[in-house]
C-alpha atoms as a PDB file:
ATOM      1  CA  UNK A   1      22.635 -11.203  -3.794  1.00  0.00           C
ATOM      2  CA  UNK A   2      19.324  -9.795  -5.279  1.00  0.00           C
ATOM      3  CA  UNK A   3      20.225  -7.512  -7.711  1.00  0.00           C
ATOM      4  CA  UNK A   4      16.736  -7.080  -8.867  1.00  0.00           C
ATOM      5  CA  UNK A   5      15.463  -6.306  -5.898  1.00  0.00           C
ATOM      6  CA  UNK A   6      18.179  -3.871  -4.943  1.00  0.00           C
ATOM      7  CA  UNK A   7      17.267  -1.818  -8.642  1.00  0.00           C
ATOM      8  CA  UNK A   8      14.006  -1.663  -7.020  1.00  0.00           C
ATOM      9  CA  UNK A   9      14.646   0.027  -3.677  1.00  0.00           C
ATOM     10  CA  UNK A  10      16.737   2.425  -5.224  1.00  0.00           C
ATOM     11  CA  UNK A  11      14.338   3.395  -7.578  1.00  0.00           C
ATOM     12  CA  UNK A  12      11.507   3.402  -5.045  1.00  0.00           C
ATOM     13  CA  UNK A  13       8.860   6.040  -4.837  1.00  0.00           C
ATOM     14  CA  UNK A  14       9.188   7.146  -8.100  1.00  0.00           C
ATOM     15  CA  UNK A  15       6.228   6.885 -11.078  1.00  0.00           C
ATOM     16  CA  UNK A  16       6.061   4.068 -13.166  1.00  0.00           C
ATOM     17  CA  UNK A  17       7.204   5.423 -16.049  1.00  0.00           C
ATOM     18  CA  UNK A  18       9.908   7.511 -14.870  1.00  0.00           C
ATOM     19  CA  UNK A  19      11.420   4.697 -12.495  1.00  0.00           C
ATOM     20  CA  UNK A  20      11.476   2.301 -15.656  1.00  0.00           C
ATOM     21  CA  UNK A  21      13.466   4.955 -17.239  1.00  0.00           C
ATOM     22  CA  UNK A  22      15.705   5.344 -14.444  1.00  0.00           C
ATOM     23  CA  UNK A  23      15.935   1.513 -14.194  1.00  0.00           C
ATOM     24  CA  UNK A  24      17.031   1.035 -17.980  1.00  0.00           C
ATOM     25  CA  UNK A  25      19.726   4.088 -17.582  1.00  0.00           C
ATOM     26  CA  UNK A  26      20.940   2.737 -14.385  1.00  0.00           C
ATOM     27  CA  UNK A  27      20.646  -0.798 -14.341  1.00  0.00           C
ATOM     28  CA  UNK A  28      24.427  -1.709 -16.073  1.00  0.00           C
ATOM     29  CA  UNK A  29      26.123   0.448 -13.683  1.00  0.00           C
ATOM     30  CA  UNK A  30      24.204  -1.133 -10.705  1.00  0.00           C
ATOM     31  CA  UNK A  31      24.969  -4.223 -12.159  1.00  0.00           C
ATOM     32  CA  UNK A  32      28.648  -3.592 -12.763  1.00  0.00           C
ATOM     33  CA  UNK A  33      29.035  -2.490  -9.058  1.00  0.00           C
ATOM     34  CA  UNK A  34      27.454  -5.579  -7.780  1.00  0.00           C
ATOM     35  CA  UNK A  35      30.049  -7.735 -10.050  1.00  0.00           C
ATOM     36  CA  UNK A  36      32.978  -5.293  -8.295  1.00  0.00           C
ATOM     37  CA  UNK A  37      31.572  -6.026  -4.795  1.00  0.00           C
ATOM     38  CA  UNK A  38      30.903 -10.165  -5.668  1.00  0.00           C
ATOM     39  CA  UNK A  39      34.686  -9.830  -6.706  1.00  0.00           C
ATOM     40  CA  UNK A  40      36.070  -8.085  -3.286  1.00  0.00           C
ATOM     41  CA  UNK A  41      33.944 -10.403  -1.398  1.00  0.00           C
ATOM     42  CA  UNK A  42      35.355 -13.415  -2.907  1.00  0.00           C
ATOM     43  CA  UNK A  43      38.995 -12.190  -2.829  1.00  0.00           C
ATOM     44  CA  UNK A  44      38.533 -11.786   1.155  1.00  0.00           C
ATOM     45  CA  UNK A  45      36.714 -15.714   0.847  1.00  0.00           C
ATOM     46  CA  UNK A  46      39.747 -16.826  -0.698  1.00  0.00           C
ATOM     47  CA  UNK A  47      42.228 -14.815   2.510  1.00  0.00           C
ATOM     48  CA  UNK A  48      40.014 -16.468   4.977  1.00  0.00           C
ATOM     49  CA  UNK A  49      40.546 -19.836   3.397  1.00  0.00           C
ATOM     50  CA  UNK A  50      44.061 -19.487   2.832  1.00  0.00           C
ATOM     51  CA  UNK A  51      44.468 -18.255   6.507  1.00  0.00           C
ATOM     52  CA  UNK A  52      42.196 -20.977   7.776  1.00  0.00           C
ATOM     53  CA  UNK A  53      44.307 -23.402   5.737  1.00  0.00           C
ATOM     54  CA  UNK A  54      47.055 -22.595   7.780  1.00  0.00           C
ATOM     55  CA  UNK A  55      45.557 -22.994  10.824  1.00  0.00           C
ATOM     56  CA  UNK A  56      44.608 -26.681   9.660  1.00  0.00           C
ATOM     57  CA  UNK A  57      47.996 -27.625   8.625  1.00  0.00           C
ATOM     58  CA  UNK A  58      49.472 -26.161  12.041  1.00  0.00           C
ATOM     59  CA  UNK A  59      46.520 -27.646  13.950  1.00  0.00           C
ATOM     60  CA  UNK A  60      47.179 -31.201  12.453  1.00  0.00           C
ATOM     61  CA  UNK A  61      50.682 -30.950  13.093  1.00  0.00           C
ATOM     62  CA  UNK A  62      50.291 -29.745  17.140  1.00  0.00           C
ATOM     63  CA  UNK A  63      47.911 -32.842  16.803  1.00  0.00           C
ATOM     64  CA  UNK A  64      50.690 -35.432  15.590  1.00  0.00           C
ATOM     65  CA  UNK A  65      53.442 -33.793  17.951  1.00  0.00           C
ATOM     66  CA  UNK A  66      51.454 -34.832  20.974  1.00  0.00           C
ATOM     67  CA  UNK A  67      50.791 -38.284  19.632  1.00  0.00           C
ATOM     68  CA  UNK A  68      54.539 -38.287  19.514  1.00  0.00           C
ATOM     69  CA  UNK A  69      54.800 -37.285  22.677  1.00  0.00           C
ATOM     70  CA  UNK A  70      52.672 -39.745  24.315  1.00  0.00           C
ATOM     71  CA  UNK A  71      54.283 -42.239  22.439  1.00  0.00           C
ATOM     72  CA  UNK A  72      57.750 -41.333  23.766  1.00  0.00           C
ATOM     73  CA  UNK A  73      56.390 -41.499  26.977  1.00  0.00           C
ATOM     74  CA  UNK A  74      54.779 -44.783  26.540  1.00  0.00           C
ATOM     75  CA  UNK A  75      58.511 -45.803  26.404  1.00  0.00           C
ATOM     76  CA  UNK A  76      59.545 -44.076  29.029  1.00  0.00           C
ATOM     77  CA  UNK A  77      57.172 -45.531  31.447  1.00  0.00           C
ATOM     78  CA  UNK A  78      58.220 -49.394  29.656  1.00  0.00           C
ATOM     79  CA  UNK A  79      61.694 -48.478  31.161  1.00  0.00           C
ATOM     80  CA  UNK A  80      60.746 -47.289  34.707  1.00  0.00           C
ATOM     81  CA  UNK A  81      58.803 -50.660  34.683  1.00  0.00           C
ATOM     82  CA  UNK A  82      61.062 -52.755  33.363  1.00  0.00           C
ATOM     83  CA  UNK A  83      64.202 -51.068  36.302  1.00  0.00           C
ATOM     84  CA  UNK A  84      61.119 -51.683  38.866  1.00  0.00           C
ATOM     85  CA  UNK A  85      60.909 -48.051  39.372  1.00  0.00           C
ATOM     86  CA  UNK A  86      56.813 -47.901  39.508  1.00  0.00           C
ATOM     87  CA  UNK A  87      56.596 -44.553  41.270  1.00  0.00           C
ATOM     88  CA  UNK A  88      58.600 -43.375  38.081  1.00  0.00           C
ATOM     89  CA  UNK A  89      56.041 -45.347  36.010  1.00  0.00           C
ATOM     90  CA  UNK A  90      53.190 -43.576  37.795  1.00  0.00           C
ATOM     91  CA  UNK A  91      54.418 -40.287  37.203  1.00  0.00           C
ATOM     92  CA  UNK A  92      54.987 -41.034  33.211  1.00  0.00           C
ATOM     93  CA  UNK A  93      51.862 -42.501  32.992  1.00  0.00           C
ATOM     94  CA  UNK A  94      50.572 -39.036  34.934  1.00  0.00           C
ATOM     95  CA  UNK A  95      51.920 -37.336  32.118  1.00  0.00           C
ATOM     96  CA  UNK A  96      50.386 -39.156  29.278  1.00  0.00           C
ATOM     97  CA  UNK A  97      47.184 -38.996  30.616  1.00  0.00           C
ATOM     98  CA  UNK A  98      47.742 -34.925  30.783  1.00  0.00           C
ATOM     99  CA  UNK A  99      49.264 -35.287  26.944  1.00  0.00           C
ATOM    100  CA  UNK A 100      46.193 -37.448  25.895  1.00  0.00           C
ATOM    101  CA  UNK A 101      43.497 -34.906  27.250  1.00  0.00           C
ATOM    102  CA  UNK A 102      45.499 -32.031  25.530  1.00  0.00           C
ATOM    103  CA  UNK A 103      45.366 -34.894  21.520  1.00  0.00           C
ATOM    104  CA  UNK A 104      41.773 -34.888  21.797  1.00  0.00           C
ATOM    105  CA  UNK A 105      41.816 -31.342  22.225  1.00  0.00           C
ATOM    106  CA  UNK A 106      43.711 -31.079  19.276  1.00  0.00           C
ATOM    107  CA  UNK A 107      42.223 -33.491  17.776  1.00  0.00           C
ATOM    108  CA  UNK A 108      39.110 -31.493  18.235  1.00  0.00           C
ATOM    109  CA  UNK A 109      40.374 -27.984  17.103  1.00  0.00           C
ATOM    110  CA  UNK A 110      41.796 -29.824  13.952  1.00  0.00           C
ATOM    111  CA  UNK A 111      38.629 -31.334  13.372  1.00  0.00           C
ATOM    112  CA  UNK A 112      36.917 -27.849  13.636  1.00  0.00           C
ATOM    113  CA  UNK A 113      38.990 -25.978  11.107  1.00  0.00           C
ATOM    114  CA  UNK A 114      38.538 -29.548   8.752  1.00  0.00           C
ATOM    115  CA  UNK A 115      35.227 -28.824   8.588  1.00  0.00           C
ATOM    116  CA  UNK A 116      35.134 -25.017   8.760  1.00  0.00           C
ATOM    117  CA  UNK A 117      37.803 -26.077   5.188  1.00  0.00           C
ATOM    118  CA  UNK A 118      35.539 -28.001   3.728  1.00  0.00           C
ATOM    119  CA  UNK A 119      32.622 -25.264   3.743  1.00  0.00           C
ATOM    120  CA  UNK A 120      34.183 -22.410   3.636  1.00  0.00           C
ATOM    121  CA  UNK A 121      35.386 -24.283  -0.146  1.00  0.00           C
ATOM    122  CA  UNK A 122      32.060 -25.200  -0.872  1.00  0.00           C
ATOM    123  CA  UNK A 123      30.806 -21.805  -0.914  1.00  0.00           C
ATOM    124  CA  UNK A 124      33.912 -20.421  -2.370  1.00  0.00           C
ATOM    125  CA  UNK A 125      33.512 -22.887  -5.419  1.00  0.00           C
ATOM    126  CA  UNK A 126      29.789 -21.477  -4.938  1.00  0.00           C
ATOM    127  CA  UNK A 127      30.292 -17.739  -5.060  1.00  0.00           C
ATOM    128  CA  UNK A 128      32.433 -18.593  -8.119  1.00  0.00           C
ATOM    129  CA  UNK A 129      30.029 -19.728  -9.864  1.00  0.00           C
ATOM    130  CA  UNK A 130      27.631 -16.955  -9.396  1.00  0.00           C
ATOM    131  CA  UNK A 131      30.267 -14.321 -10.179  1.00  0.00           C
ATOM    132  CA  UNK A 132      30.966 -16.124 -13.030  1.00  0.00           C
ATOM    133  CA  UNK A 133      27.400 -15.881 -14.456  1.00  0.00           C
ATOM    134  CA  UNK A 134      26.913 -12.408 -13.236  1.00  0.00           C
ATOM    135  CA  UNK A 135      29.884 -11.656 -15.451  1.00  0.00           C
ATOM    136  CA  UNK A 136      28.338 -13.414 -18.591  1.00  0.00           C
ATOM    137  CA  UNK A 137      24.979 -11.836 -17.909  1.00  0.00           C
ATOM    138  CA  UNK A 138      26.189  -8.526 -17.351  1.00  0.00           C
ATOM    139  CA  UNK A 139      28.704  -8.842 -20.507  1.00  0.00           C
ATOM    140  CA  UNK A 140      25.703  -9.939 -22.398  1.00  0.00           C
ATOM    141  CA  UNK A 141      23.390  -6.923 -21.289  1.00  0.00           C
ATOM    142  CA  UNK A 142      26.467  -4.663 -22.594  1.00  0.00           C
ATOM    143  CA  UNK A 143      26.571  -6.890 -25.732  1.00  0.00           C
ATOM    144  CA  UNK A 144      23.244  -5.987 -26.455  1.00  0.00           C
ATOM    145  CA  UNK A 145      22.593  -2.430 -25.555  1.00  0.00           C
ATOM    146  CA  UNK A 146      25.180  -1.837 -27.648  1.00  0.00           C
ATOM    147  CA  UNK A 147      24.075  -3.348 -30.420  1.00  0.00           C
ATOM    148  CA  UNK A 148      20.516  -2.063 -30.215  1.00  0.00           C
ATOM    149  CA  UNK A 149      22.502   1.365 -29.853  1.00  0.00           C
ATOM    150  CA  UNK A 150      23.855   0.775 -33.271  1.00  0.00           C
ATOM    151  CA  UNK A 151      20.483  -0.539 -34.511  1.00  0.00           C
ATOM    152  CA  UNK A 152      18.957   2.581 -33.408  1.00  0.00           C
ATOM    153  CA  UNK A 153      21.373   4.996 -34.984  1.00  0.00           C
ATOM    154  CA  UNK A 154      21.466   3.256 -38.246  1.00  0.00           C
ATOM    155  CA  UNK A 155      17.840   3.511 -38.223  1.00  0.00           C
ATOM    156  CA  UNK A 156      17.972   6.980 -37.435  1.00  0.00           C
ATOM    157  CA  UNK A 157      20.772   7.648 -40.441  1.00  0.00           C
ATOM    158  CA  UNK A 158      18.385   5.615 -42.399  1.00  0.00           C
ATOM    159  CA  UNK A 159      15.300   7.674 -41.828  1.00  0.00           C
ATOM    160  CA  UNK A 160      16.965  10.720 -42.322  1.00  0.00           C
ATOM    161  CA  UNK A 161      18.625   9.908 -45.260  1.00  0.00           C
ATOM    162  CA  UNK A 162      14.873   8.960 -46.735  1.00  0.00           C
ATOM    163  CA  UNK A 163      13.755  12.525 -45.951  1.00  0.00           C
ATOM    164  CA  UNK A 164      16.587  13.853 -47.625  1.00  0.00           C
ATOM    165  CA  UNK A 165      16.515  11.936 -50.560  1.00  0.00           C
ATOM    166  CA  UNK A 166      12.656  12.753 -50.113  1.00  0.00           C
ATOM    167  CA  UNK A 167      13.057  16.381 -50.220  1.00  0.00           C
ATOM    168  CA  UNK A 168      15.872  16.354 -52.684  1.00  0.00           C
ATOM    169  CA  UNK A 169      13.546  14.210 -55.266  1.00  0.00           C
ATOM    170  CA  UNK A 170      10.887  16.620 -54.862  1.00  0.00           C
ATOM    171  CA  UNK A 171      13.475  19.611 -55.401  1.00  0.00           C
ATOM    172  CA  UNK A 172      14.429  17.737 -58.416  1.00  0.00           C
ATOM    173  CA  UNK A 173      10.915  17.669 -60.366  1.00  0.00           C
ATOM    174  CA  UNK A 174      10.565  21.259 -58.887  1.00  0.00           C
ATOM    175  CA  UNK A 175      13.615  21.785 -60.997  1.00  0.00           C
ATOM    176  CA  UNK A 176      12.547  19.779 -63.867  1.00  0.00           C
ATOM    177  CA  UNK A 177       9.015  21.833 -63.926  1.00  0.00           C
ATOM    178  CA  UNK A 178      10.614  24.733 -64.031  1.00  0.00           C
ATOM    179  CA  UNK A 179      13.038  23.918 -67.018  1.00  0.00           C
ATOM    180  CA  UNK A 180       9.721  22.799 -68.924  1.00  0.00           C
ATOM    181  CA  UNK A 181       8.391  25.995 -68.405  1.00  0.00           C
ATOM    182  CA  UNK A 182      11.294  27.756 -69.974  1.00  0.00           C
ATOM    183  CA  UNK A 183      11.470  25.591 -72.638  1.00  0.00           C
ATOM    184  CA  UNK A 184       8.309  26.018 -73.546  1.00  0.00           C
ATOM    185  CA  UNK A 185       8.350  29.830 -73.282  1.00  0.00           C
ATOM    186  CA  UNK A 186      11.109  30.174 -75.424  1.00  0.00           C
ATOM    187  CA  UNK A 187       9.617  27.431 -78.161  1.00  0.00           C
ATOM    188  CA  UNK A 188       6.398  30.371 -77.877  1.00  0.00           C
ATOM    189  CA  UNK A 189       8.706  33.088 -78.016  1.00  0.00           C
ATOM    190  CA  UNK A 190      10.799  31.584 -81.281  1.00  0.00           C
ATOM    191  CA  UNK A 191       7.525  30.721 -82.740  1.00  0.00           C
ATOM    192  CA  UNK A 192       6.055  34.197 -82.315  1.00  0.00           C
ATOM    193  CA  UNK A 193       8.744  35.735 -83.724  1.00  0.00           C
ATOM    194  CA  UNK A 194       8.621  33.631 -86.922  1.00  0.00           C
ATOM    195  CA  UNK A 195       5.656  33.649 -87.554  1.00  0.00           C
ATOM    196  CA  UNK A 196       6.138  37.997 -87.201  1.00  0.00           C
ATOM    197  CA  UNK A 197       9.286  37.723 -89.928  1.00  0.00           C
ATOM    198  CA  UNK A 198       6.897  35.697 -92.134  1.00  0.00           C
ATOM    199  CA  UNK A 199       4.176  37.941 -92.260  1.00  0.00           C
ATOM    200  CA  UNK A 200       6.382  40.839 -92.707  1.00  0.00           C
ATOM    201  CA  UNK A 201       8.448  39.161 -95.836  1.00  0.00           C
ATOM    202  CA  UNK A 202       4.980  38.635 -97.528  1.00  0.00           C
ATOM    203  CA  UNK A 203       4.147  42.296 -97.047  1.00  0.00           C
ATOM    204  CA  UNK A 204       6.772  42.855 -98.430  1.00  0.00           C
ATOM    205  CA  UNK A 205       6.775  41.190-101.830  1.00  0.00           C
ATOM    206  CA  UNK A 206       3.209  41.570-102.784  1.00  0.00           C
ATOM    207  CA  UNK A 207       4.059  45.468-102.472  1.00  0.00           C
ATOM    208  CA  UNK A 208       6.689  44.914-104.914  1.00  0.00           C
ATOM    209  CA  UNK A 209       4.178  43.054-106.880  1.00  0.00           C
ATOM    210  CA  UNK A 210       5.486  39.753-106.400  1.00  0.00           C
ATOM    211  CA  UNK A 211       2.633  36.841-106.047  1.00  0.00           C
ATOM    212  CA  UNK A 212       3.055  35.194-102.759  1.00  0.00           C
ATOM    213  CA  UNK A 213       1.967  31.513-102.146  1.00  0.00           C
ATOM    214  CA  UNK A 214      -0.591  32.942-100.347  1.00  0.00           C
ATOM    215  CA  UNK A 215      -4.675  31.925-101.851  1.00  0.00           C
ATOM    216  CA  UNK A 216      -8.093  34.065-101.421  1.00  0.00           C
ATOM    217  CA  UNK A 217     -11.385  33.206-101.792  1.00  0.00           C
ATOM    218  CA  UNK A 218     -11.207  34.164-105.570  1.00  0.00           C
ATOM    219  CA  UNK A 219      -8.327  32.172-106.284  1.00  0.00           C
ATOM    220  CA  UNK A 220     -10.284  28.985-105.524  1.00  0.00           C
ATOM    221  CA  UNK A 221     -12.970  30.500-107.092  1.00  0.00           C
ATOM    222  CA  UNK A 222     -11.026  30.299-110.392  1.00  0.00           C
ATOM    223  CA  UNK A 223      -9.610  27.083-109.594  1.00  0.00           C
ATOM    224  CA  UNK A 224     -13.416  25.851-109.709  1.00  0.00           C
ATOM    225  CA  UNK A 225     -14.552  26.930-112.658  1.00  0.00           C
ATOM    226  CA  UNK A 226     -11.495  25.644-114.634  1.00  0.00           C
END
């Protein structure tokens, strides 16, 4: 059976590329019909054997009953001799010529369904054999396409979980910017609003007439000349 060539014709007249695609999505189910139709065909092998194994065994026994027969005739033709009854002989021996025609018919048709056996096991043990590795192949094909199946979706998972993580890492420094950015704000804000208090204490005590920490230009002056 050629499987190949049966993918082909069913998937003839189509493009290239679409018939390759057809081929890859169809091809186990093709293949898995041809491994149901090896297995009816060998099942109706193995009737046709068993049937013609009958035949041989009742064929082979028709074949020794008419050897018996002659040889019981044989006798009785010794015993018509032996009384001196030869027209008695004559008509025995009559008989086993008829019975010796009808052995090597027999004998023939035995013969016949010997050698139909013999084949018709040959290409049993044959078609066997192929079914057996169609199996194997076919069971590896499955093997396989589902195990690139699971590659692919892994990878899949895989890449999408990078573009996630991705995305969430950039979220995160968004995030972390924008913190800094308060921070900051409120480090201006607090220092703005100290630097406000300060200036308004010192107002305050040099109108009270209380000397600040504070220096002009003719304090170090002063501090010069001294």
């Amino acid at each position: 059976m050629n499987i190949w060539a049966q993918l082909i014709r069913a998937l003839k007249g189509e493009q290239n590329e679409i018939g390759e695609t057809l081929l890859d999505s169809h091809a186990i189910d093709i293949l898995d019909n041809e491994v149901r139709v090896a297995s009816v065909e060998l099942k109706k092998s193995r009737d046709a054997l068993a049937e013609l194994m009958a035949k041989q065994v009742l064929a082979n026994e028709q074949v020794e009953a008419v050897a018996s027969a002659i040889n019981e005739h044989e006798n009785y033709a010794l015993k018509a001799l032996e009384k001196g009854d030869e027209d008695l002989a004559l008509e025995v021996a009559e008989k086993i010529v008829s019975l010796e025609a009808d052995k090597v018919q027999e004998t023939s048709i035995r013969d016949a369904y010997q050698q139909s056996l013999k084949e018709l096991q040959r290409i049993i043990k044959q078609a066997e054999l192929n079914l057996k590795r169609l199996k194997q192949q076919v069971n590896t094909i499955k093997a396989t396409e589902s195990v690139q199946r699971a590659q692919a979706a892994v990878a899949a998972r895989h890449s999408g979980s990078n573009k996630r993580l991705q995305t969430a890492q950039e979220s995160l420094e968004r995030l972390k910017e924008r913190q800094s950015m308060k921070a900051a704000r409120f480090e201006a804000v607090k220092a703005t609003d100290g630097n406000a208090r300060k200036d308004a204490l010192l107002e305050k005590l040099e109108k009270a007439g209380i000397k600040t920490g504070s220096k002009d230009a003719n304090d170090v002056l002063n501090r010069l000349k001294k």
